[in-house]
Protein backbone atom coordinates (compact mmCIF):
# COMPACT_ATOMS: atom_id res chain seq x y z
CA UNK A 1 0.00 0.00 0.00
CA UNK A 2 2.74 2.22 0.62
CA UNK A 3 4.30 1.94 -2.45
CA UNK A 4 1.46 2.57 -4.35
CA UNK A 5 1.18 5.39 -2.75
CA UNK A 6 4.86 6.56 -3.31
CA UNK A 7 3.82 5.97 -6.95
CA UNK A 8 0.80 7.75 -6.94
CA UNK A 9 2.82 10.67 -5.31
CA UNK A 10 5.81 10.67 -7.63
CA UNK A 11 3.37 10.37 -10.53
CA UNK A 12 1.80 13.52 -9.58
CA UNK A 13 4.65 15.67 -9.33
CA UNK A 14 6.07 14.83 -12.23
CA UNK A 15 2.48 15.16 -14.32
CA UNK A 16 1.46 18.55 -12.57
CA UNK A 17 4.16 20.75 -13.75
CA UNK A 18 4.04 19.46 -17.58
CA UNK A 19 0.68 20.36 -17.11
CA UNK A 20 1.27 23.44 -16.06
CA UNK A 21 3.36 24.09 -18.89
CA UNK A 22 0.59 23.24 -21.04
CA UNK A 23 -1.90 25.39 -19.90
CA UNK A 24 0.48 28.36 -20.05
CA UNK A 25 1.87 27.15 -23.62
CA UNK A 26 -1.78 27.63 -24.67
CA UNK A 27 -2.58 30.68 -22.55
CA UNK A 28 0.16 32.69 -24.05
CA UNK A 29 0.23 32.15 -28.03
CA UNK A 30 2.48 34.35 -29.21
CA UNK A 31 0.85 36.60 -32.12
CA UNK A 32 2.71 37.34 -35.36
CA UNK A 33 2.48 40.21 -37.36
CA UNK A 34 2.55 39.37 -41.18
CA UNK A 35 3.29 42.59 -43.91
CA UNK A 36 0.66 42.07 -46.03
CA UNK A 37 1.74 45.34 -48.27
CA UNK A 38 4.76 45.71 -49.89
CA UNK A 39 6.68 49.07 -48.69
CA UNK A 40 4.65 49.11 -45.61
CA UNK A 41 6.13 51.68 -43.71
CA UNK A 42 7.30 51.22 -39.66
CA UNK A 43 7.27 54.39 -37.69
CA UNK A 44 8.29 55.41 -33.91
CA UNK A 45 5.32 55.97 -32.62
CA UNK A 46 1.78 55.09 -33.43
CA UNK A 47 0.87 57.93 -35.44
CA UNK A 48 0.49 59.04 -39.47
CA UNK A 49 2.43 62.14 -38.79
CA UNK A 50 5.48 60.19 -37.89
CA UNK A 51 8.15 59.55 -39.85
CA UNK A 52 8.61 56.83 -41.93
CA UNK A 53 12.17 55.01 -40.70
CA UNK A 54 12.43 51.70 -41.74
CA UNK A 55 10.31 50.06 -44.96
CA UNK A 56 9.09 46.40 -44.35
CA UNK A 57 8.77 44.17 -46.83
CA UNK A 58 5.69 41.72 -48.22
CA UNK A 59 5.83 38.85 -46.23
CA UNK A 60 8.50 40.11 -43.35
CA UNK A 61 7.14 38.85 -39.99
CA UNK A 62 7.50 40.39 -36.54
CA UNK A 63 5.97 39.80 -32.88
CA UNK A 64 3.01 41.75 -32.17
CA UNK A 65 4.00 43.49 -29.02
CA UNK A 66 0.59 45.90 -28.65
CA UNK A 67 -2.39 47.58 -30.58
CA UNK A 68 -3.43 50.91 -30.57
CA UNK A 69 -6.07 52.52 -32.85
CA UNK A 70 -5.22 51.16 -36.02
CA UNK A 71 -1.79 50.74 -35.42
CA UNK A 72 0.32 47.86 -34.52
CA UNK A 73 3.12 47.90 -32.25
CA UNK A 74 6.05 45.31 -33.46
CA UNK A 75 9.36 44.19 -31.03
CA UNK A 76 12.31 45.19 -33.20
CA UNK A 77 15.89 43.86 -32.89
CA UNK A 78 17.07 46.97 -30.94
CA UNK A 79 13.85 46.40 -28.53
CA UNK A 80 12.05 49.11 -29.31
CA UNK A 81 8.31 49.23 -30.06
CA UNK A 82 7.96 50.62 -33.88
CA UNK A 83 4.52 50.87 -35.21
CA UNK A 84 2.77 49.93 -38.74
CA UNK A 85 -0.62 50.63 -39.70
CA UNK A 86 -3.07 47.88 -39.15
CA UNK A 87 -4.01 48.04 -43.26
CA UNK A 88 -0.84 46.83 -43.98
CA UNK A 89 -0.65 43.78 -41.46
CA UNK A 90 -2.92 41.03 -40.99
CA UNK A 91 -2.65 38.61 -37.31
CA UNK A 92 -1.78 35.55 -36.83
CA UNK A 93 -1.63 33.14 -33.89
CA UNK A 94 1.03 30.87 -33.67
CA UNK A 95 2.06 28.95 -30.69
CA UNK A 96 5.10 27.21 -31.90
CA UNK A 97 6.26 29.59 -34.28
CA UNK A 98 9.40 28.47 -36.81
CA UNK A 99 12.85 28.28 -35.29
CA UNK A 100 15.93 28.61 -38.00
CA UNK A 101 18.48 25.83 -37.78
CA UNK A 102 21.49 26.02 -35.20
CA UNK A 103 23.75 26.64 -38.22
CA UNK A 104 21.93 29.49 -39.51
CA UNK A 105 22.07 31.08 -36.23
CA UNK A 106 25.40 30.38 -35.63
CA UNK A 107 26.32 32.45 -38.78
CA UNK A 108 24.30 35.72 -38.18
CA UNK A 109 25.68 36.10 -35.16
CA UNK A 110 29.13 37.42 -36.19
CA UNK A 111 27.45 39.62 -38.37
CA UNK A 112 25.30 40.80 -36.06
CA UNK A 113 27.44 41.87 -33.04
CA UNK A 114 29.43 43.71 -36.30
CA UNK A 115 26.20 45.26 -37.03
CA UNK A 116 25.96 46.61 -33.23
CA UNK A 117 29.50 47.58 -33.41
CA UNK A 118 28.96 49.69 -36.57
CA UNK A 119 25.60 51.08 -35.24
CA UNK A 120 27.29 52.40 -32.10
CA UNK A 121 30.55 53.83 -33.79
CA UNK A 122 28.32 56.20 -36.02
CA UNK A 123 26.07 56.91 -33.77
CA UNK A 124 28.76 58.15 -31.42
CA UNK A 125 30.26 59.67 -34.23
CA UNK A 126 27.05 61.22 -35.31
CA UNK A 127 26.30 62.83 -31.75
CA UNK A 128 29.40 63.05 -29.56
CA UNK A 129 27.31 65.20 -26.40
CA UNK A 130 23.65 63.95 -27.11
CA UNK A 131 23.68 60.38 -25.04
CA UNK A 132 20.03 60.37 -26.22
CA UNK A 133 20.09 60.75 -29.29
CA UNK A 134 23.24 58.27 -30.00
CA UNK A 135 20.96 55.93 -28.60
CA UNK A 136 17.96 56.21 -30.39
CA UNK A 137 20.19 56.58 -33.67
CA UNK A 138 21.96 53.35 -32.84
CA UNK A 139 18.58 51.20 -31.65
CA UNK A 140 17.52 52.81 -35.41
CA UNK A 141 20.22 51.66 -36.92
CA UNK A 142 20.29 48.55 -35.86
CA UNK A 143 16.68 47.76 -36.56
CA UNK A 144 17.48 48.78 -40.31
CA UNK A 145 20.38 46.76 -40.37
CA UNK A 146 19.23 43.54 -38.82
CA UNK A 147 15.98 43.46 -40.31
CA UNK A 148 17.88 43.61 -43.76
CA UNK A 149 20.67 40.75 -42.44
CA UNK A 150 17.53 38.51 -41.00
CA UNK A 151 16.01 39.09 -44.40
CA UNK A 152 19.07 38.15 -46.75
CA UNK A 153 19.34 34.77 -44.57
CA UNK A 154 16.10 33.75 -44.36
CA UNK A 155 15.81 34.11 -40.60
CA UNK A 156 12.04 36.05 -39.67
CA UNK A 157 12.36 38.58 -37.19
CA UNK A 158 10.21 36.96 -35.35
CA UNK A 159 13.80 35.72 -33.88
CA UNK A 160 14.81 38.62 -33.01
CA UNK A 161 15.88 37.23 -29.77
CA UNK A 162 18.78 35.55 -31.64
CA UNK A 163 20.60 39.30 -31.84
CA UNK A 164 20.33 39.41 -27.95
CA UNK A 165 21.45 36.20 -27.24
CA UNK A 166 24.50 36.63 -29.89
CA UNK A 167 25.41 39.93 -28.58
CA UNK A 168 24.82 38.79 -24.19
CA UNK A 169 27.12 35.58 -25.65
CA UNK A 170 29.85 38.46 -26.97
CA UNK A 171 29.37 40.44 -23.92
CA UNK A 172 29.83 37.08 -21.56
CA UNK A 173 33.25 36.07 -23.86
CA UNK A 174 34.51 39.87 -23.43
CA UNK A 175 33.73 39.32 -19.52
CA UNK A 176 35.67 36.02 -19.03
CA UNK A 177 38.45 36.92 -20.93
């Protein structure tokens, strides 16, 4: 009797917490946004007066991050929220979402921490005293920059995680060495 109910017990433990991670898998399925225009424009902010700073292209895919109006808010590589109008984007729902291969991944990141590198340099260069507005130059630059690199190697935004963890992994090798 006491084994079965050491069995019962263990059975439970381990069954509860891959339910768990079920019910949250389903809870929180992540939204895509697909360009369904070609040239749609991405702006700063959520507005038509804004300017127009990076073009997507038909087909590009990003996370949805928030809605407002008839805009939609997309993460970008830099993090930053930029916006695109809701005509120009349809929705999707997509729990497990395509990852690239290792060896994709593996290649863009190189070229990505030289993309951050560049981005920094001339935005330093660009605006020696204004801290500010190096930065949002840079997180500009490198949202223009990635989203072209992603692009040329077949890699959806949607992955844009793969610039953080390529640039934390350069960060971590600079720290140990």
């Amino acid at each position: 009797m006491l084994k079965y109910q050491l069995l019962k017990t263990s059975l439970l433990l381990i069954t509860l917490p891959l339910l768990h991670m079920a019910a949250v898998t389903e809870l929180h399925a992540q939204a895509i946004v697909r360009i369904i225009s070609e040239g749609a424009a991405i702006h700063p902010e959520p507005m038509p007066s804004a300017d127009q700073i990076i073009q997507a292209q038909l087909g590009d895919t990003f996370e949805l991050e928030r809605q407002h109006d008839d805009w939609v808010g997309v993460q970008m590589f830099s993090g930053e929220i930029r916006y695109l109008h809701s005509k120009d984007t349809e929705i999707d729902y997509d729990l497990f979402h395509q990852q690239p291969e290792n060896s994709r991944v593996a290649n863009v990141c190189q070229e990505a921490q030289e993309v951050a590198t560049r981005a920094a340099e001339a935005a330093d260069t660009l605006f020696p005293d204004d801290e500010e507005a190096a930065d949002a130059y840079q997180n500009l630059l490198i949202d223009r920059q990635l989203l072209t690199l992603f692009r040329e190697r077949s890699i959806p935004a949607t992955n844009n995680t793969i610039f953080l963890d390529c640039v934390n992994d350069s960060l971590l090798m600079d720290i140990v060495m």
